[in-house]
Structures are given as structure tokens and as C-alpha cells.
C-alpha atoms as a PDB file:
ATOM      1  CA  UNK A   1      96.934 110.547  99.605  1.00  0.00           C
ATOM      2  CA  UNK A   2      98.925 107.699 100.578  1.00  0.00           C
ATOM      3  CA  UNK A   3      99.690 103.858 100.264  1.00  0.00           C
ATOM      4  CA  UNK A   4     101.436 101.587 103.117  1.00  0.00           C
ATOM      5  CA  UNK A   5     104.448 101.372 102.638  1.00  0.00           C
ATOM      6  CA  UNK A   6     106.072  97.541 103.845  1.00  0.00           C
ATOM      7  CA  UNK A   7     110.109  97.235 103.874  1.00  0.00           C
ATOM      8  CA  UNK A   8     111.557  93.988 104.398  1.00  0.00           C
ATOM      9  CA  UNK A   9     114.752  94.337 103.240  1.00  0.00           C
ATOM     10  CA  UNK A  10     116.924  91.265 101.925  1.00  0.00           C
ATOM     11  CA  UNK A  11     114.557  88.590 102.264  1.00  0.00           C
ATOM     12  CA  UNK A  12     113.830  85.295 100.703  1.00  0.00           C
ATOM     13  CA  UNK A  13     111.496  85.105  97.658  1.00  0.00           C
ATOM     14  CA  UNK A  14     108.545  83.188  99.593  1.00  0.00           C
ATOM     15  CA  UNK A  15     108.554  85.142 102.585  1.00  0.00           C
ATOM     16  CA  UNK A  16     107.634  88.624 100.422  1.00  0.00           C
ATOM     17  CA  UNK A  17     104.993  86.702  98.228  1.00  0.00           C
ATOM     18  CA  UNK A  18     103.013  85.382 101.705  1.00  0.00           C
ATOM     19  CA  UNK A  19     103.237  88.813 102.844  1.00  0.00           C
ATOM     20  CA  UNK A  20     101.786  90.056  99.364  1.00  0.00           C
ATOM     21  CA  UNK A  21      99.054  87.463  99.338  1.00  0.00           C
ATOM     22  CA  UNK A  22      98.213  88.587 102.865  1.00  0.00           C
ATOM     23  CA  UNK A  23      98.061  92.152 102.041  1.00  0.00           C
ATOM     24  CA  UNK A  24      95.947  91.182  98.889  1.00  0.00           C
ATOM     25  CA  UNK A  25      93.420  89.581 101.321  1.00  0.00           C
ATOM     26  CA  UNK A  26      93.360  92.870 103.222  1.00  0.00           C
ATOM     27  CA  UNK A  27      92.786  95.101 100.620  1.00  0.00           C
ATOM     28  CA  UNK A  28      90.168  92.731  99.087  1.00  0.00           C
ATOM     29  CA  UNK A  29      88.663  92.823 102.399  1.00  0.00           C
ATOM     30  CA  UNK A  30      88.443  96.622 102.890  1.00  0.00           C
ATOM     31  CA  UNK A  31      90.921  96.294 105.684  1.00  0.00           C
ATOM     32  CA  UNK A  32      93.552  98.250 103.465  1.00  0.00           C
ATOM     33  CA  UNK A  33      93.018 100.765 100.378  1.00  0.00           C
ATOM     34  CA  UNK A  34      96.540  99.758  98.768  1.00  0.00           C
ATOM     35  CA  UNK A  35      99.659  98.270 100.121  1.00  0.00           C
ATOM     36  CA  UNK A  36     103.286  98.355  98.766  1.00  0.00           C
ATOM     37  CA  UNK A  37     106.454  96.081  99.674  1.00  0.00           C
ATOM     38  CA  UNK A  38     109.688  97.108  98.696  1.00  0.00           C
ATOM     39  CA  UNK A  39     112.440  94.102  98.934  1.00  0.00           C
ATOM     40  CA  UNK A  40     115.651  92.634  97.600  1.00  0.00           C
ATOM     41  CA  UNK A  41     115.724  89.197  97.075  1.00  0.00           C
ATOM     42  CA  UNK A  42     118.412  86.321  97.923  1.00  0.00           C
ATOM     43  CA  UNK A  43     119.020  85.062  94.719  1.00  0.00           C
ATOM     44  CA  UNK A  44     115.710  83.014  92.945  1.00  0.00           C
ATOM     45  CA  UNK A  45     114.890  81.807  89.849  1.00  0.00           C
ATOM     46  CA  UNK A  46     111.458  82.327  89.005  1.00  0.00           C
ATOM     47  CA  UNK A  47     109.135  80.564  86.384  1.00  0.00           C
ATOM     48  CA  UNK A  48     106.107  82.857  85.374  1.00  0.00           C
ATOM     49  CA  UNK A  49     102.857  81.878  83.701  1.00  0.00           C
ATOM     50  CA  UNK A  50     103.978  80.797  80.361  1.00  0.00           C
ATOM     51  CA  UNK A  51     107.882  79.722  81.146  1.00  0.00           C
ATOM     52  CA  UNK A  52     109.689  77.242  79.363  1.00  0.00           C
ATOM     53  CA  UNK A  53     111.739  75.615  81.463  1.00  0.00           C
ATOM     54  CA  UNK A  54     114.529  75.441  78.234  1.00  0.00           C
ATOM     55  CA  UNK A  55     115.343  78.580  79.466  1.00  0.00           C
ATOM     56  CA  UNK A  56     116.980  77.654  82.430  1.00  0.00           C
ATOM     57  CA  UNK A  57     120.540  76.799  80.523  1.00  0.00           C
ATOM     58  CA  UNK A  58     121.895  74.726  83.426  1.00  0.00           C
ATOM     59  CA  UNK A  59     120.605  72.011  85.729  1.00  0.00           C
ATOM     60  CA  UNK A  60     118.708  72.246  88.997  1.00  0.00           C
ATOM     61  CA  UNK A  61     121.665  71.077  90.436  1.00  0.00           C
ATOM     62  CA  UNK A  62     124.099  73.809  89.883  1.00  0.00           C
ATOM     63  CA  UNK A  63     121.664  75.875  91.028  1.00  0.00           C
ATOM     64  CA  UNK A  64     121.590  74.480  94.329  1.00  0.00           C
ATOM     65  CA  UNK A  65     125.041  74.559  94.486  1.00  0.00           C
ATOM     66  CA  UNK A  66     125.001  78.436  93.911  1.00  0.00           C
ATOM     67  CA  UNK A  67     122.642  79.161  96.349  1.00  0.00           C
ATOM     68  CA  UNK A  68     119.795  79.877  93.628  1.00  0.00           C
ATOM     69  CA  UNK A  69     116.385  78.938  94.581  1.00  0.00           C
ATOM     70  CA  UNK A  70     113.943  77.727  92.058  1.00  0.00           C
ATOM     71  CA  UNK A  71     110.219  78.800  91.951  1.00  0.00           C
ATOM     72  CA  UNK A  72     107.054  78.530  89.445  1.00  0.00           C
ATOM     73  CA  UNK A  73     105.319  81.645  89.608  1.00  0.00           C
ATOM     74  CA  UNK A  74     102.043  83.346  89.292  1.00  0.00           C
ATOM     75  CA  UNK A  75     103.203  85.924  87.690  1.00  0.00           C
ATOM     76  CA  UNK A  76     102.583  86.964  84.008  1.00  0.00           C
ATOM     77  CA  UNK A  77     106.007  86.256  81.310  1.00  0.00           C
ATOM     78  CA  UNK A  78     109.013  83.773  81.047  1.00  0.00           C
ATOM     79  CA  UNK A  79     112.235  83.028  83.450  1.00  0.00           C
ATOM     80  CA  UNK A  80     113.698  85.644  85.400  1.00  0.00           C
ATOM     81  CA  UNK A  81     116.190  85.910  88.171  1.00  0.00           C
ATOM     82  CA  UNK A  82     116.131  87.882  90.976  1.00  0.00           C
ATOM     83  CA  UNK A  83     119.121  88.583  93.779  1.00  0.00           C
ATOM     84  CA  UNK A  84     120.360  91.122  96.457  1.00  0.00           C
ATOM     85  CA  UNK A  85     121.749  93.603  93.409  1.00  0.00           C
ATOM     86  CA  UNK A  86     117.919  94.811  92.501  1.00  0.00           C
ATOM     87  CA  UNK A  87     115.238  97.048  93.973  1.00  0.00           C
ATOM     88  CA  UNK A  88     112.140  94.694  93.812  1.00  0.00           C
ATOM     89  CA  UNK A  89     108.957  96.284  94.487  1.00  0.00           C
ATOM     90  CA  UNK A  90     105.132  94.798  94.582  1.00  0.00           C
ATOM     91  CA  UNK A  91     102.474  97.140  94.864  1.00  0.00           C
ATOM     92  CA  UNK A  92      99.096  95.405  95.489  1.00  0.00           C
ATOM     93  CA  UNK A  93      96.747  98.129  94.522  1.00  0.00           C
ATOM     94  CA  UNK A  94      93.153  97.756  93.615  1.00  0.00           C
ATOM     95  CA  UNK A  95      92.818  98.057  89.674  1.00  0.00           C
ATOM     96  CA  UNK A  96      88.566  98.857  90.887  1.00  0.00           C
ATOM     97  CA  UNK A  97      89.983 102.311  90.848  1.00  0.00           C
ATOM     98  CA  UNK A  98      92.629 102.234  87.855  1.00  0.00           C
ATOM     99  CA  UNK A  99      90.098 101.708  85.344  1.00  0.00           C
ATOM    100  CA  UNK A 100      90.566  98.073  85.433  1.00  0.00           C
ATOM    101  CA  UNK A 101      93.241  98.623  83.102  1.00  0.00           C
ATOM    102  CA  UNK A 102      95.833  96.830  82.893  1.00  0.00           C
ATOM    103  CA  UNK A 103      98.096  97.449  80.114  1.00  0.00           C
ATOM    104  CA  UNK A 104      97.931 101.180  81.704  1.00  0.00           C
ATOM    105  CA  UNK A 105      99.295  99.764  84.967  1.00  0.00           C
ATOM    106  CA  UNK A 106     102.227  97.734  83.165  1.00  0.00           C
ATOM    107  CA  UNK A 107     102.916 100.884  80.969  1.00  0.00           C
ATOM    108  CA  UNK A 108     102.718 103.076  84.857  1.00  0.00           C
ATOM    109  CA  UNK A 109     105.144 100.939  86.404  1.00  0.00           C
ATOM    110  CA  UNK A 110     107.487 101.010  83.595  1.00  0.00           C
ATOM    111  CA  UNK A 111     106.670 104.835  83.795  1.00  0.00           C
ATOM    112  CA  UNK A 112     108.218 104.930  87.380  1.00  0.00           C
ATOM    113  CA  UNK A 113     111.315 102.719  86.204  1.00  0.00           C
ATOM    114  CA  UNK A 114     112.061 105.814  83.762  1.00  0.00           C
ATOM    115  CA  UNK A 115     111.548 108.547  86.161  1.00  0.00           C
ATOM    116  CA  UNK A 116     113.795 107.280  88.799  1.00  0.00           C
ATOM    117  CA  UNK A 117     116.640 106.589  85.935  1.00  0.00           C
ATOM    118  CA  UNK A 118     116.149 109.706  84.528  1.00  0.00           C
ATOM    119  CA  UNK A 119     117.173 111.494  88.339  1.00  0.00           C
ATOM    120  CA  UNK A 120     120.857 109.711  87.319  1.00  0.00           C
ATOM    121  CA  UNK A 121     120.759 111.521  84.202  1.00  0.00           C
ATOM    122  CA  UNK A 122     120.360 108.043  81.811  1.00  0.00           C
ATOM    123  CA  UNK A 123     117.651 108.104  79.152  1.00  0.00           C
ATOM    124  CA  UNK A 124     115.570 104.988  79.522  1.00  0.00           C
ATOM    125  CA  UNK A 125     112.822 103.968  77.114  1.00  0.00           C
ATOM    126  CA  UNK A 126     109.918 101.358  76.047  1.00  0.00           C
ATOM    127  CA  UNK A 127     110.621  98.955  73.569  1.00  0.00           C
ATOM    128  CA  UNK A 128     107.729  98.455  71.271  1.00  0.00           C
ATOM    129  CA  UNK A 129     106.108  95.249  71.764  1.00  0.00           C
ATOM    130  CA  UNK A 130     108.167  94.073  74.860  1.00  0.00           C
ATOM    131  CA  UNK A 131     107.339  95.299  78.471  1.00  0.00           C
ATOM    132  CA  UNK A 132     109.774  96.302  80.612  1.00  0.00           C
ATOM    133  CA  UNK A 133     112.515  99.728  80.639  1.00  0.00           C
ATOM    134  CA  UNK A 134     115.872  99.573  78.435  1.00  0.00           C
ATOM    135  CA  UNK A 135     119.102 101.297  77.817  1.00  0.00           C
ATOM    136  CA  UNK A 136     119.675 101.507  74.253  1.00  0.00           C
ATOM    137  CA  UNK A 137     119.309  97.334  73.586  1.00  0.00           C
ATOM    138  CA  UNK A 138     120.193  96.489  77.502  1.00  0.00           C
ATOM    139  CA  UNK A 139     117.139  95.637  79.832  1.00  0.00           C
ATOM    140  CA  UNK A 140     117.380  97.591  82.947  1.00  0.00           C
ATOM    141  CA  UNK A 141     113.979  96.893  84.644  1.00  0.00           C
ATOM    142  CA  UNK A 142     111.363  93.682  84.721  1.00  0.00           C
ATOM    143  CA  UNK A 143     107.753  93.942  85.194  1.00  0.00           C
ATOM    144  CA  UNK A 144     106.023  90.928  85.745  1.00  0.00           C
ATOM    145  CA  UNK A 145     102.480  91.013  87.469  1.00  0.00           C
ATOM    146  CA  UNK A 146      99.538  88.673  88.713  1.00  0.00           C
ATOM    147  CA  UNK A 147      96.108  89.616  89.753  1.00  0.00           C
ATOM    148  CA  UNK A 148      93.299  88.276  91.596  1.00  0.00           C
ATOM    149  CA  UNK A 149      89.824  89.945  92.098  1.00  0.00           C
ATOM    150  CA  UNK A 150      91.259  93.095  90.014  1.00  0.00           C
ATOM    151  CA  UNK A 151      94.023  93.171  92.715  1.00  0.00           C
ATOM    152  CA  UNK A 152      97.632  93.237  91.598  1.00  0.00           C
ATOM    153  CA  UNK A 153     100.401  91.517  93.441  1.00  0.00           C
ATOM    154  CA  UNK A 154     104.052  90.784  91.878  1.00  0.00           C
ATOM    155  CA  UNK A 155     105.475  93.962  90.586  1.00  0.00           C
ATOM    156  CA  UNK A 156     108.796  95.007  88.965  1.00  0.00           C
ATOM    157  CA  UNK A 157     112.603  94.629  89.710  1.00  0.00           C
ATOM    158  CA  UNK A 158     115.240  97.283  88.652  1.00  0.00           C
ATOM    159  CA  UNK A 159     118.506  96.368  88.476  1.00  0.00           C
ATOM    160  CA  UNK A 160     121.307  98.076  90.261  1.00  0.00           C
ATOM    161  CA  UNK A 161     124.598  96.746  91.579  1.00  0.00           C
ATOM    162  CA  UNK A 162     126.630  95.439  88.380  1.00  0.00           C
ATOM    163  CA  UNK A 163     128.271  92.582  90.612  1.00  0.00           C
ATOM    164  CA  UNK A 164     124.554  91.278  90.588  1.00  0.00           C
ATOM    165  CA  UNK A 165     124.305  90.820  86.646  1.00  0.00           C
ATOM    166  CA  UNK A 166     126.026  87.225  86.395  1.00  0.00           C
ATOM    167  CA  UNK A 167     123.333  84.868  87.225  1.00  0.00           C
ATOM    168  CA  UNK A 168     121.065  86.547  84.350  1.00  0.00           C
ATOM    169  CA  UNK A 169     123.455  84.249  82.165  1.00  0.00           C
ATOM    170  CA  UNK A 170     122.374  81.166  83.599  1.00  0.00           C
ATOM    171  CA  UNK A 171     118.563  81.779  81.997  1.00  0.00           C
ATOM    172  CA  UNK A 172     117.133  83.379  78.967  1.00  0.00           C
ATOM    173  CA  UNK A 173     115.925  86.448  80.663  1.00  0.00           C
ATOM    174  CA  UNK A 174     112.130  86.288  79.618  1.00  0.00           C
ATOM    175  CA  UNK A 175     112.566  83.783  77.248  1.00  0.00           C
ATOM    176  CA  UNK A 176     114.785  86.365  75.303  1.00  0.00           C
ATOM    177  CA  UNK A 177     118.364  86.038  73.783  1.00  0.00           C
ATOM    178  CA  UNK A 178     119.401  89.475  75.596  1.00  0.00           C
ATOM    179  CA  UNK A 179     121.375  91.639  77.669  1.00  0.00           C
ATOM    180  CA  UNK A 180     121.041  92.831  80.549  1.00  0.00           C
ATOM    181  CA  UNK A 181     122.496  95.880  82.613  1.00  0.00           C
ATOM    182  CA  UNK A 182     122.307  97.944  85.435  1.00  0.00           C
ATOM    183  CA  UNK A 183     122.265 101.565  87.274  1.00  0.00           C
ATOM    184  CA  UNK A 184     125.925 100.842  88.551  1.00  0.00           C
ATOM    185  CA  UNK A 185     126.896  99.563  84.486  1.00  0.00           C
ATOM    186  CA  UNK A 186     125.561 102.559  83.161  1.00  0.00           C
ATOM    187  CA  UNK A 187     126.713 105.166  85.437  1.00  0.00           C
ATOM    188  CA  UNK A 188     130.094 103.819  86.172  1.00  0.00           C
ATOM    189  CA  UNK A 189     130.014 103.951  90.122  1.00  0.00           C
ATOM    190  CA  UNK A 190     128.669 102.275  93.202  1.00  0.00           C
ATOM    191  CA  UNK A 191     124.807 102.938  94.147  1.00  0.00           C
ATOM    192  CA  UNK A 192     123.583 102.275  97.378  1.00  0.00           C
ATOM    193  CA  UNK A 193     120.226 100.590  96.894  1.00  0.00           C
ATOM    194  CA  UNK A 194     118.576 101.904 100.346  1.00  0.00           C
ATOM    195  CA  UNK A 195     119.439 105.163  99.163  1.00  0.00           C
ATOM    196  CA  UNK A 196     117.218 104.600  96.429  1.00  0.00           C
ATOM    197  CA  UNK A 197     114.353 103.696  98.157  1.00  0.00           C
ATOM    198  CA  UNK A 198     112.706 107.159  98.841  1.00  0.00           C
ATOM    199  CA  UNK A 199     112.965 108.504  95.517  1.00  0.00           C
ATOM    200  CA  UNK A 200     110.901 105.310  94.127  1.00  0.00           C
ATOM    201  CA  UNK A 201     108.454 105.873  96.463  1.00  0.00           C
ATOM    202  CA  UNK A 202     108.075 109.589  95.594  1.00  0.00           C
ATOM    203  CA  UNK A 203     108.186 108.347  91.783  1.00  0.00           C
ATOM    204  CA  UNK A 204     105.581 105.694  92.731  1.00  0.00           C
ATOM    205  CA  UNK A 205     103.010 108.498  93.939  1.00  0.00           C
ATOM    206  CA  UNK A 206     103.569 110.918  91.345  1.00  0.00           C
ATOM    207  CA  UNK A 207     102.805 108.336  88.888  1.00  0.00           C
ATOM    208  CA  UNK A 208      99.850 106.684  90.327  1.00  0.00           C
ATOM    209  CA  UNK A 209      98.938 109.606  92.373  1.00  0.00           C
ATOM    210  CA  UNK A 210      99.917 113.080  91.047  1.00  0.00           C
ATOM    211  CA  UNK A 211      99.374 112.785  87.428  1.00  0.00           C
ATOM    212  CA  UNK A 212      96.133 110.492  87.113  1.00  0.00           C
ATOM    213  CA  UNK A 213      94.465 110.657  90.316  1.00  0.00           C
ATOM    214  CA  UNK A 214      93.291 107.606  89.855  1.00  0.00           C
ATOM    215  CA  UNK A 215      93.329 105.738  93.367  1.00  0.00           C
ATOM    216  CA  UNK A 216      91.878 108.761  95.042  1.00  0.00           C
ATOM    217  CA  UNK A 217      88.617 107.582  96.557  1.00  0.00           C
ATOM    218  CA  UNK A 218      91.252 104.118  97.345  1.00  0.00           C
ATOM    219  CA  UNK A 219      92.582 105.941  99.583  1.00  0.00           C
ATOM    220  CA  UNK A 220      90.695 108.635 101.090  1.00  0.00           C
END
């Protein structure tokens, strides 16, 4: 059992979501059973679905002159940011085999989120009402997810290099006064993000895979 696996790297924000909209348009095709891409971004601000743009606390302008892109998004929830510091990954899976459920998919991918934290030792958790994974009050992980003919695209960011966590304070990290943190905050060292890479996979397919079985026939 087994998805495709795309790596791109560090790579701008637009060049991943062509690639996922291409992949989409496989899988809807038949041509592929399920597709993911893992990435880092250069840093974006994004605009989901229902985003006021109030919580963007500075001007376009300053953005540009940090290097911070600026895009509306298909994607379900508020503002977010996205940089190099964060493992970003977007599965586009068929949800014709996951029941067409998708609160179950959110609550799967937050699912992986906890599993690969809990490999560090760090005790990660759901907060009622909100989706996404936490440390104690801190956000660690962002799920934010579009789909088109019961396809997903978009997916979920972790954060992990602490040098990464400024720009969150230039928005109101899905449309929320909180704070955010990181694998690097929490444990008190340096992470190497590639390193990191394999395990989510694994975590990815144990979830998805192991437990449920759900996207057997996908991809058989």
C-alpha cells in the first residue's frame, strides 16, 4: 500500500499549489490513486475561505519589504503564515474511499501531527472546538484544507525551527489572539527539518493506512 510521494523542497507558495491542482486532476482522472507533496515554503501570507483581512496587523507594504508574499486562498479558516521554518505537507487523497468524511480526515491529519511529536517525547493534544495540534495553550501545527470532487488538496504545516516563529506576529494566526510555538521551542535544540521527513511519511501511512484501511482499494 502506498501513495506518491512529491518533494520539492523550499519552494514558493504558487509553485506547490499548481503542482497540487495538477495532481488533483490526475487522481480525479484515474491517472493516480493518491498523491502527497511535502514542501517548505518561502515566507507567504495566506488568506483562507473566510479571512478577514483585519488580521493582517500591518500593511501590504511592509510585507513586501520583508519578503512576505500575500495570497487569498482556497483553503478552509482565517490568516496564516507560512515560511522555510515548517514542514508543510498536502496530501491530495480521494475522500471516495475515506468515507467522504471529512471531519475524520481533519481529526487524521491532526492525528499524524501528534504521532510525530510524540517520537520527541512532547505531549501534543486537540483543543476542543478548534482544529489544529497544541502544546499546553501554544499552537504547534495548522490544518487548513480544500476539496474538489471529494478530492483534498491543501494540507497542514508543523512548525519547527524557532527562528521561524516571528512573522506569526504580524497576523492573527487564524483569526485568533494566540501563541504560537515550535519543535525547536519546545525541545530546546536545533531540528533538522529533512530529517523529519521520513518519519511523517511513516506517520502518514500508519494513520491513513495501518489503522483504518481505508484507501485500500485507492491504491491497490
Amino acid at each position: 500500500m502506498e501513495f506518491k510521494v512529491f518533494d520539492l523542497g523550499l519552494v514558493q507558495y504558487q509553485k506547490a499549489l499548481q503542482l497540487q491542482k495538477e495532481l488533483l486532476s490526475s487522481v480525479k482522472t484515474g491517472l493516480l490513486k493518491s498523491a502527497l507533496i511535502l514542501c517548505r515554503h518561502y515566507p507567504v501570507i495566506t488568506l483562507g475561505r473566510i479571512a478577514d483581512k483585519k488580521n493582517i496587523l500591518v500593511a501590504e507594504s511592509e510585507l513586501k519589504a520583508r519578503g512576505i508574499q500575500l495570497y487569498d486562498s482556497e483553503r478552509g479558516g482565517d490568516v496564516t503564515y507560512h515560511g522555510p521554518g515548517q514542514l508543510t505537507v498536502y496530501p491530495v487523497f480521494n475522500l471516495q474511499y475515506f468515507q467522504k468524511d471529512i471531519h475524520l480526515f481533519l481529526r487524521q491529519l491532526e492525528e499524524v501531527a501528534i504521532g510525530l511529536l510524540s517520537d520527541f517525547g512532547i505531549k501534543a493534544d486537540r483543543l476542543s472546538g478548534l482544529t489544529g495540534v497544541w502544546v499546553g495553550k501554544q499552537k504547534i501545527a495548522s490544518i487548513g484544507i480544500a476539496i474538489k470532487n471529494w478530492i483534498t488538496f491543501h494540507g497542514s504545516s508543523i512548525n519547527i525551527k524557532k527562528n521561524d516563529l516571528d512573522n506569526f506576529s504580524l497576523i492573527r494566526p487564524c483569526g485568533m489572539d494566540i501563541e504560537m510555538t515550535s519543535l525547536e521551542t519546545v525541545l530546546g535544540r536545533d531540528i533538522e527539518i529533512d530529517h523529519l521527513k521520513e518519519s511523517l511519511v511513516h506517520k502518514l501511512r500508519a494513520v491513513f493506512y495501518d489503522k483504518k484501511n481505508i484507501f485500500q482499494e485507492a491504491i491497490l
